[in-house]
C-alpha atoms as a PDB file:
ATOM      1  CA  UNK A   1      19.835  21.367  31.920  1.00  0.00           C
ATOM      2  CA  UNK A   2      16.960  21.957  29.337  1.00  0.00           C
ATOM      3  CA  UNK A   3      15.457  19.741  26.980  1.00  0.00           C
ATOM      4  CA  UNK A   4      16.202  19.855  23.307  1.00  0.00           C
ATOM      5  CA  UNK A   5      12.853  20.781  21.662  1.00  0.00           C
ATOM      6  CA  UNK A   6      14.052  18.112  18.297  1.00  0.00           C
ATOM      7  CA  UNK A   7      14.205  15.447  21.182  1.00  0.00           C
ATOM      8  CA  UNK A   8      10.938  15.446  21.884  1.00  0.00           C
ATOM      9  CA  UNK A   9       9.222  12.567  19.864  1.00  0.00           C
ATOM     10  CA  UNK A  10       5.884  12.180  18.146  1.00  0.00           C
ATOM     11  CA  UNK A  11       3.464   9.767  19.353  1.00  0.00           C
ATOM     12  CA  UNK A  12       4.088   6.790  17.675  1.00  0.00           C
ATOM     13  CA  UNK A  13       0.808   5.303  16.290  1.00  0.00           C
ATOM     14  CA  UNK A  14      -0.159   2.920  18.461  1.00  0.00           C
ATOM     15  CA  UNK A  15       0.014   5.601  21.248  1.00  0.00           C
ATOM     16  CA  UNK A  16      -2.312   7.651  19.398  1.00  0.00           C
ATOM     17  CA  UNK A  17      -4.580   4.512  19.112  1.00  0.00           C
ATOM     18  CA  UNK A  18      -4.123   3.803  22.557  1.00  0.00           C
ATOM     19  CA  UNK A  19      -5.031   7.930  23.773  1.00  0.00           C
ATOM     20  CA  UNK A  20      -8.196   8.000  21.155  1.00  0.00           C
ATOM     21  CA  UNK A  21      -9.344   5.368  22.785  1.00  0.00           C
ATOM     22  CA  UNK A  22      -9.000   6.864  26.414  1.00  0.00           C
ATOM     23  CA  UNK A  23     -10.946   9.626  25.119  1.00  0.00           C
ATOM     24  CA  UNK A  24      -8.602  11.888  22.922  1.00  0.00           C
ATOM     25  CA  UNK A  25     -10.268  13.092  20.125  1.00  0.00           C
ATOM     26  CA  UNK A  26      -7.672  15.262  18.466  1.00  0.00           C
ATOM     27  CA  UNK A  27      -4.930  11.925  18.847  1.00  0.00           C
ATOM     28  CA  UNK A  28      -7.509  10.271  16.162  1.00  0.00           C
ATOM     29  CA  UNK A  29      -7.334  13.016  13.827  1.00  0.00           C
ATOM     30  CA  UNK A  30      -3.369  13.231  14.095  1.00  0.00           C
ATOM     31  CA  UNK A  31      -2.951   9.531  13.300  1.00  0.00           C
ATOM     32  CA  UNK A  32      -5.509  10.084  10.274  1.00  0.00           C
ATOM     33  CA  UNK A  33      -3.613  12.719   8.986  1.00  0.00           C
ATOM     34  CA  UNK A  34      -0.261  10.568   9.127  1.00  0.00           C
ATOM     35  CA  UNK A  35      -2.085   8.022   7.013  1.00  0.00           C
ATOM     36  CA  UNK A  36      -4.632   8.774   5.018  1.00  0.00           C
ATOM     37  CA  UNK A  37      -3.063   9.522   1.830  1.00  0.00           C
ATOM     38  CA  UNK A  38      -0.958   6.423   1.884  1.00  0.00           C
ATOM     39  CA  UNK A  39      -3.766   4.373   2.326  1.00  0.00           C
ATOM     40  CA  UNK A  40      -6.638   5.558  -0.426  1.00  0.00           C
ATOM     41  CA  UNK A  41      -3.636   5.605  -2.444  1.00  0.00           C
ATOM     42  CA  UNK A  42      -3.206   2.213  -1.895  1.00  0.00           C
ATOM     43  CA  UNK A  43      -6.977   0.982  -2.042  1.00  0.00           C
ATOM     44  CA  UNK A  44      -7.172   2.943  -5.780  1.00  0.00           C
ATOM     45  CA  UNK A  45      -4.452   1.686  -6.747  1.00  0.00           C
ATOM     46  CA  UNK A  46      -5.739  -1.788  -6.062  1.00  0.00           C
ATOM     47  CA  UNK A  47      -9.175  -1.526  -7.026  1.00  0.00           C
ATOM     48  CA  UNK A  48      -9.156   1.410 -10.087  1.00  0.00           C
ATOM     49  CA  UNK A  49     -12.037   2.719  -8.361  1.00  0.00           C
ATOM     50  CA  UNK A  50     -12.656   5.732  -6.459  1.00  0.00           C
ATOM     51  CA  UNK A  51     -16.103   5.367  -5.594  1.00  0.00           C
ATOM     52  CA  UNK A  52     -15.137   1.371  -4.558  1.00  0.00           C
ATOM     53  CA  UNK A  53     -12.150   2.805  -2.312  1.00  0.00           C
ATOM     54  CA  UNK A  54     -13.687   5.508  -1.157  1.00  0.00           C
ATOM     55  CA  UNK A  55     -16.348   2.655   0.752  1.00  0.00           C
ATOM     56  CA  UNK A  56     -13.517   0.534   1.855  1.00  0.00           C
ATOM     57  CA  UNK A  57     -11.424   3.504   3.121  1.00  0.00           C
ATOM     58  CA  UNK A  58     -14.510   4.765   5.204  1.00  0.00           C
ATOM     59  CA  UNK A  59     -15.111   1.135   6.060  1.00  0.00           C
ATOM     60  CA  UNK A  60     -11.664   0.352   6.860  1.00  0.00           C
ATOM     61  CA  UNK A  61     -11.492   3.206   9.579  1.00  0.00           C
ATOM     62  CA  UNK A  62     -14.603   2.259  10.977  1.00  0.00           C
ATOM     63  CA  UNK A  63     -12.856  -1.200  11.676  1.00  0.00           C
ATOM     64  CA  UNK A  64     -10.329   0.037  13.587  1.00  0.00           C
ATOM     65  CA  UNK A  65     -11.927   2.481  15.955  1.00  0.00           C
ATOM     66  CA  UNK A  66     -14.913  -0.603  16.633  1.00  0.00           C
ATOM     67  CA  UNK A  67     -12.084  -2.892  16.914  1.00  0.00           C
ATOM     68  CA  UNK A  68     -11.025  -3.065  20.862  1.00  0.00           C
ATOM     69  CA  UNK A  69      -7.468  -5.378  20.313  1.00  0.00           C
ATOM     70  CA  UNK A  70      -5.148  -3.704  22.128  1.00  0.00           C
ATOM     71  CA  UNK A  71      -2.444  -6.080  21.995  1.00  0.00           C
ATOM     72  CA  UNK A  72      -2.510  -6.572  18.220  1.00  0.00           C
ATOM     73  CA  UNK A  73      -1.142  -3.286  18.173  1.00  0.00           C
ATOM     74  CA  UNK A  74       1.886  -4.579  20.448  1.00  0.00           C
ATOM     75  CA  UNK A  75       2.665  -7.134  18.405  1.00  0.00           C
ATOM     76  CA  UNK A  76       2.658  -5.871  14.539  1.00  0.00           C
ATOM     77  CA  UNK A  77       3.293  -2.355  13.546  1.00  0.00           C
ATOM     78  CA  UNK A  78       0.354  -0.542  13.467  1.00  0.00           C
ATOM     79  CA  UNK A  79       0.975   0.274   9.515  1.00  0.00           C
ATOM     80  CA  UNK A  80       0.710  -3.110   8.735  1.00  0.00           C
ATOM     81  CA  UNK A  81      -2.322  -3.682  10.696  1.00  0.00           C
ATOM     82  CA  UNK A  82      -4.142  -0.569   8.866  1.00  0.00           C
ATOM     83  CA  UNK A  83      -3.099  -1.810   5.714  1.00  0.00           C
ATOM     84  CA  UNK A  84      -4.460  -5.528   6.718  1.00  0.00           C
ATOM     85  CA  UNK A  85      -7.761  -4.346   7.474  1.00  0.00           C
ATOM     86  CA  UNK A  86      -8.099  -1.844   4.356  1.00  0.00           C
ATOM     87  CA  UNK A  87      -6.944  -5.296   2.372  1.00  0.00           C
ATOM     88  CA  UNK A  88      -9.408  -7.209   3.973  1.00  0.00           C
ATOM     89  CA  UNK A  89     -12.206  -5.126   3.269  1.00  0.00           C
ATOM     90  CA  UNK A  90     -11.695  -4.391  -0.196  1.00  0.00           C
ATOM     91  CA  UNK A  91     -11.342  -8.626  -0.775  1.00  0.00           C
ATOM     92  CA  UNK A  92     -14.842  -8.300   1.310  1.00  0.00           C
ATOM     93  CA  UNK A  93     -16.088  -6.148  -1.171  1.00  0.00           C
ATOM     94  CA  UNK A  94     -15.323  -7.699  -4.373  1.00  0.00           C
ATOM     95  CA  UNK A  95     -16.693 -11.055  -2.604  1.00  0.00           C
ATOM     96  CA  UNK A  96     -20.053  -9.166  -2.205  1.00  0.00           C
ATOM     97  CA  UNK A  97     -19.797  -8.056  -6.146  1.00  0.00           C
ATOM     98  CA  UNK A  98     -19.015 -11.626  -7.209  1.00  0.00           C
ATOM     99  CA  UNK A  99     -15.658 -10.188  -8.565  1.00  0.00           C
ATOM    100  CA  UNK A 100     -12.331 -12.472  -8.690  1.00  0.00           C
ATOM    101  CA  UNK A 101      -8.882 -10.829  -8.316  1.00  0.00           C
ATOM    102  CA  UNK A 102      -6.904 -11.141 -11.778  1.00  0.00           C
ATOM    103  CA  UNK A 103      -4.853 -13.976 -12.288  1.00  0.00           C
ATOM    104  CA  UNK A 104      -1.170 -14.147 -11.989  1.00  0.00           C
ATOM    105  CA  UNK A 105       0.611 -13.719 -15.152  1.00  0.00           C
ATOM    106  CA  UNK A 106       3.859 -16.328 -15.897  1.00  0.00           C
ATOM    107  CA  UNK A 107       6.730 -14.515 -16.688  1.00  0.00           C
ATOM    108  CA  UNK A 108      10.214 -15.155 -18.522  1.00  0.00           C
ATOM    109  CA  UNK A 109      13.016 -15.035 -15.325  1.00  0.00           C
ATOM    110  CA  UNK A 110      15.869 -13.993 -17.826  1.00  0.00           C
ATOM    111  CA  UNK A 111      13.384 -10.865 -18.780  1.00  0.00           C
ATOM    112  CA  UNK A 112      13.482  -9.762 -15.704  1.00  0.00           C
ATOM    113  CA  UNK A 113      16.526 -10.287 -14.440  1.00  0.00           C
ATOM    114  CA  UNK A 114      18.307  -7.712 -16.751  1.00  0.00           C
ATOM    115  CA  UNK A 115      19.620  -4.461 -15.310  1.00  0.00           C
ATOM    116  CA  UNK A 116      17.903  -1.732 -15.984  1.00  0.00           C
ATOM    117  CA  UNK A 117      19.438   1.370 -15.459  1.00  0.00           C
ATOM    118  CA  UNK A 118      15.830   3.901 -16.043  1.00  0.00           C
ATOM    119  CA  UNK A 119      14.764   5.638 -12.603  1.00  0.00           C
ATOM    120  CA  UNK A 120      12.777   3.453  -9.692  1.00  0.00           C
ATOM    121  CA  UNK A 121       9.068   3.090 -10.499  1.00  0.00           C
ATOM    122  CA  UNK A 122       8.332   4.626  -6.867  1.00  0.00           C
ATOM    123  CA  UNK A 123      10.079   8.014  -8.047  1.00  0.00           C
ATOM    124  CA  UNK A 124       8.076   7.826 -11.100  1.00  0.00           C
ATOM    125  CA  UNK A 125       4.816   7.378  -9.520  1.00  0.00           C
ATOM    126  CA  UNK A 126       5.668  10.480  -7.023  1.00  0.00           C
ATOM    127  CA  UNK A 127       6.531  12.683  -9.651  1.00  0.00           C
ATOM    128  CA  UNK A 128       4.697  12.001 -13.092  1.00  0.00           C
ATOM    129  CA  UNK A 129       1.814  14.143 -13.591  1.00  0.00           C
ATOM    130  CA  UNK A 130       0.159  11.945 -15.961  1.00  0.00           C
ATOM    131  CA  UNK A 131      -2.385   9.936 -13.517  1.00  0.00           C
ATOM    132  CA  UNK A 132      -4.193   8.258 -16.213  1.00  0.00           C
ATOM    133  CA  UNK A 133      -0.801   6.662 -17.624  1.00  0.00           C
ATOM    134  CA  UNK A 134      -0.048   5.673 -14.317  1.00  0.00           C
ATOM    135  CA  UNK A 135      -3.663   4.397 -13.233  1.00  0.00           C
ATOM    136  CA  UNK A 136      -3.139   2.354 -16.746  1.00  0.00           C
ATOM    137  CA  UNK A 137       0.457   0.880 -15.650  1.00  0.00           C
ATOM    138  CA  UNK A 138      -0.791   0.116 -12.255  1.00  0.00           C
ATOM    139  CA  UNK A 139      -4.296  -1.839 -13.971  1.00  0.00           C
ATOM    140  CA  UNK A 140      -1.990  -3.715 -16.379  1.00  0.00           C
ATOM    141  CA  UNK A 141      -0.473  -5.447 -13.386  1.00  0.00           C
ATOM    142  CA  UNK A 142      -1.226  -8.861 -12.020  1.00  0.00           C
ATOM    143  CA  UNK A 143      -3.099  -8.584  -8.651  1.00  0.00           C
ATOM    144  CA  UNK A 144      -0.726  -9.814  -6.265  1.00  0.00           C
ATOM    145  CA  UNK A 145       2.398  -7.583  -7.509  1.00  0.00           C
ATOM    146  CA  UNK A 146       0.394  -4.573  -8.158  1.00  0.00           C
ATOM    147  CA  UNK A 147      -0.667  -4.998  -4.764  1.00  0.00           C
ATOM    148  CA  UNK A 148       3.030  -5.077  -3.413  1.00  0.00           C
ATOM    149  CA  UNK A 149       4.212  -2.442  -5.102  1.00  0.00           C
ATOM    150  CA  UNK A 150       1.568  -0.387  -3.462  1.00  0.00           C
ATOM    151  CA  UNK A 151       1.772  -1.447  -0.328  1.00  0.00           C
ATOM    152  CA  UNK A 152       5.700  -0.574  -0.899  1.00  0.00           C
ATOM    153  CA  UNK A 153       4.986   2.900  -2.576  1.00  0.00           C
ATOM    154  CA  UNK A 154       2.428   4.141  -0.275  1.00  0.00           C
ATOM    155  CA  UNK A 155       2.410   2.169   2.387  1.00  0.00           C
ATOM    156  CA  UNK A 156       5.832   2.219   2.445  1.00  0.00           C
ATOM    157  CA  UNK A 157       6.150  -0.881   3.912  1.00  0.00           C
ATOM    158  CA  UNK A 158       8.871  -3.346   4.406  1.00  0.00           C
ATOM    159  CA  UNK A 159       9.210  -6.562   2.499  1.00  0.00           C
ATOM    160  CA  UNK A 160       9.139  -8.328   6.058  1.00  0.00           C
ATOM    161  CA  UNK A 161       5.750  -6.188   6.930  1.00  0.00           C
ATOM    162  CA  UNK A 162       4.643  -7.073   3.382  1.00  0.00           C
ATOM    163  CA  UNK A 163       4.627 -10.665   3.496  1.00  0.00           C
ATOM    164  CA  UNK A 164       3.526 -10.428   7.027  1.00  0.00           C
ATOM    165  CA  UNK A 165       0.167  -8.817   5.744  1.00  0.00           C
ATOM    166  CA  UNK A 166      -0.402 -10.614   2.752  1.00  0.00           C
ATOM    167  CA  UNK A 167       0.588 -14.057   4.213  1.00  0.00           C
ATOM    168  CA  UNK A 168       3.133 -14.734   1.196  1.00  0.00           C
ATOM    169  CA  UNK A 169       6.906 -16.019   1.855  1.00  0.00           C
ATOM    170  CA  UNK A 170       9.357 -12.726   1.796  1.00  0.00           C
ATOM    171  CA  UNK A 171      10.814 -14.080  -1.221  1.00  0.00           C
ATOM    172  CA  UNK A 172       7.958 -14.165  -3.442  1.00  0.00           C
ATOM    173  CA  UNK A 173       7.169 -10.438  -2.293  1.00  0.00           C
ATOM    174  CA  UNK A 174      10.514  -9.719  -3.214  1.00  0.00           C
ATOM    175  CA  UNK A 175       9.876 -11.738  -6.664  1.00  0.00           C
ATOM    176  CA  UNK A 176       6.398  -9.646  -7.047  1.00  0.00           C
ATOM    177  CA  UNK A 177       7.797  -6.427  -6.275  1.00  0.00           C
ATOM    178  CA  UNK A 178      10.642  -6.968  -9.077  1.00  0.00           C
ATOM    179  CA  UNK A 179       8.351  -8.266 -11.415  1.00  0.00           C
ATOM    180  CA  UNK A 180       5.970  -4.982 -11.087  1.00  0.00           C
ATOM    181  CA  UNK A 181       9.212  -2.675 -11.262  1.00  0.00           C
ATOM    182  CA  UNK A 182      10.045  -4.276 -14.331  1.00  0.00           C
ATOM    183  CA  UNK A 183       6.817  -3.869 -15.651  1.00  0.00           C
ATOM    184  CA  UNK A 184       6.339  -0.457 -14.909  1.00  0.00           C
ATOM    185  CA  UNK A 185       9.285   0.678 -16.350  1.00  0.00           C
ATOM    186  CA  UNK A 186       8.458  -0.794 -19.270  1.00  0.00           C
ATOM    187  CA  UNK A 187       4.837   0.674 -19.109  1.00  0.00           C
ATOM    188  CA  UNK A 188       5.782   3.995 -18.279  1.00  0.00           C
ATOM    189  CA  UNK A 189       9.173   4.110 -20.360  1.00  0.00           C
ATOM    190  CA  UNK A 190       9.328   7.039 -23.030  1.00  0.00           C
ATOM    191  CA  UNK A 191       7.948   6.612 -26.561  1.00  0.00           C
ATOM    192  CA  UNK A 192      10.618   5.292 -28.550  1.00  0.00           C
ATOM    193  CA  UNK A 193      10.669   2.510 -25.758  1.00  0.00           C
ATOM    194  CA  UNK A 194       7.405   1.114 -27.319  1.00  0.00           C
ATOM    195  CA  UNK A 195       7.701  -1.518 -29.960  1.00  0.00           C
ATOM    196  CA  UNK A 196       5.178  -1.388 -32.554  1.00  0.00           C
END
């Protein structure tokens, strides 16, 4: 009987971890590959700065290949520990600066709890071509859900792996993340949306 070449799996990442480590240089550069977009999407997102995220990106690899836990890998999903340290680093950063993360703005529940029926934010983001409006949407966020969002839209995280990582009850990511969505449509609606 012959194998079924579509059977055959990918290394998940962990494995790769696990191989670069035993001395595998090319497994390194396949797990980079899988998620280095995601993640300097992420950090500019977060920060608005590509020089700033450019420094934690670099830094944030550096982390991981000095860092020799094996078993942290076990236990959480490699994603969410990548995303953990790239967090970390960038709240490292703006410690060193002397910078505060924005403050949380209050919001009106019934506001947000309207249907909308305008496409998903996450679509949006993947298909405009107009960064600036986006970069402007994303800035005009509060910290904490712009930071979801991203860690849902290019991290493409779970809400479970969300909280995990930012070490915030489910719910309120949940809360965050529908907040931001609501916000960004709004942001990013069409013209006649805008009130004068």
């Amino acid at each position: 009987m012959t194998a079924n070449p579509s059977a055959i799996a990918e290394p998940g990442d962990a494995e790769l971890l696990r191989r670069y480590r035993a001395g595998d240089a090319a497994s390194f550069t396949q797990l980079y590959e899988r998620h280095r977009l995601g993640l300097f999407r992420f950090l500019v997102g977060l920060c608005g700065d590509h020089g700033v995220a450019e420094e934690v990106f670099q830094d944030t690899w550096m982390s991981l290949i000095r860092s020799e836990a094996l078993q942290r890998e076990a236990a959480v999903l490699f994603k969410t520990w990548l995303y953990q340290i790239a967090r970390n680093r960038l709240i490292d950063h703006w410690r060193k600066q002397g910078k505060r993360q924005q403050c949380e703005e209050s919001f009106d529940e019934q506001v947000h709890d309207q249907p909308v029926a305008e496409p998903d934010p996450e679509r949006q983001l993947s298909l405009s071509q107009d960064q600036a409006r986006i970069q402007a949407a994303l800035a005009d966020l509060p910290a904490e859900q712009r930071e979801v969002f991203l860690l849902r839209a290019h991290g493409e995280l779970e809400l479970h792996e969300i909280a995990e990582l930012t070490r915030t009850p489910a719910e309120t990511v949940k809360s965050r993340l529908r907040y931001a969505m609501h916000k960004l449509r709004r942001l990013l609606g069409t013209a006649e949306e805008v009130s004068p």
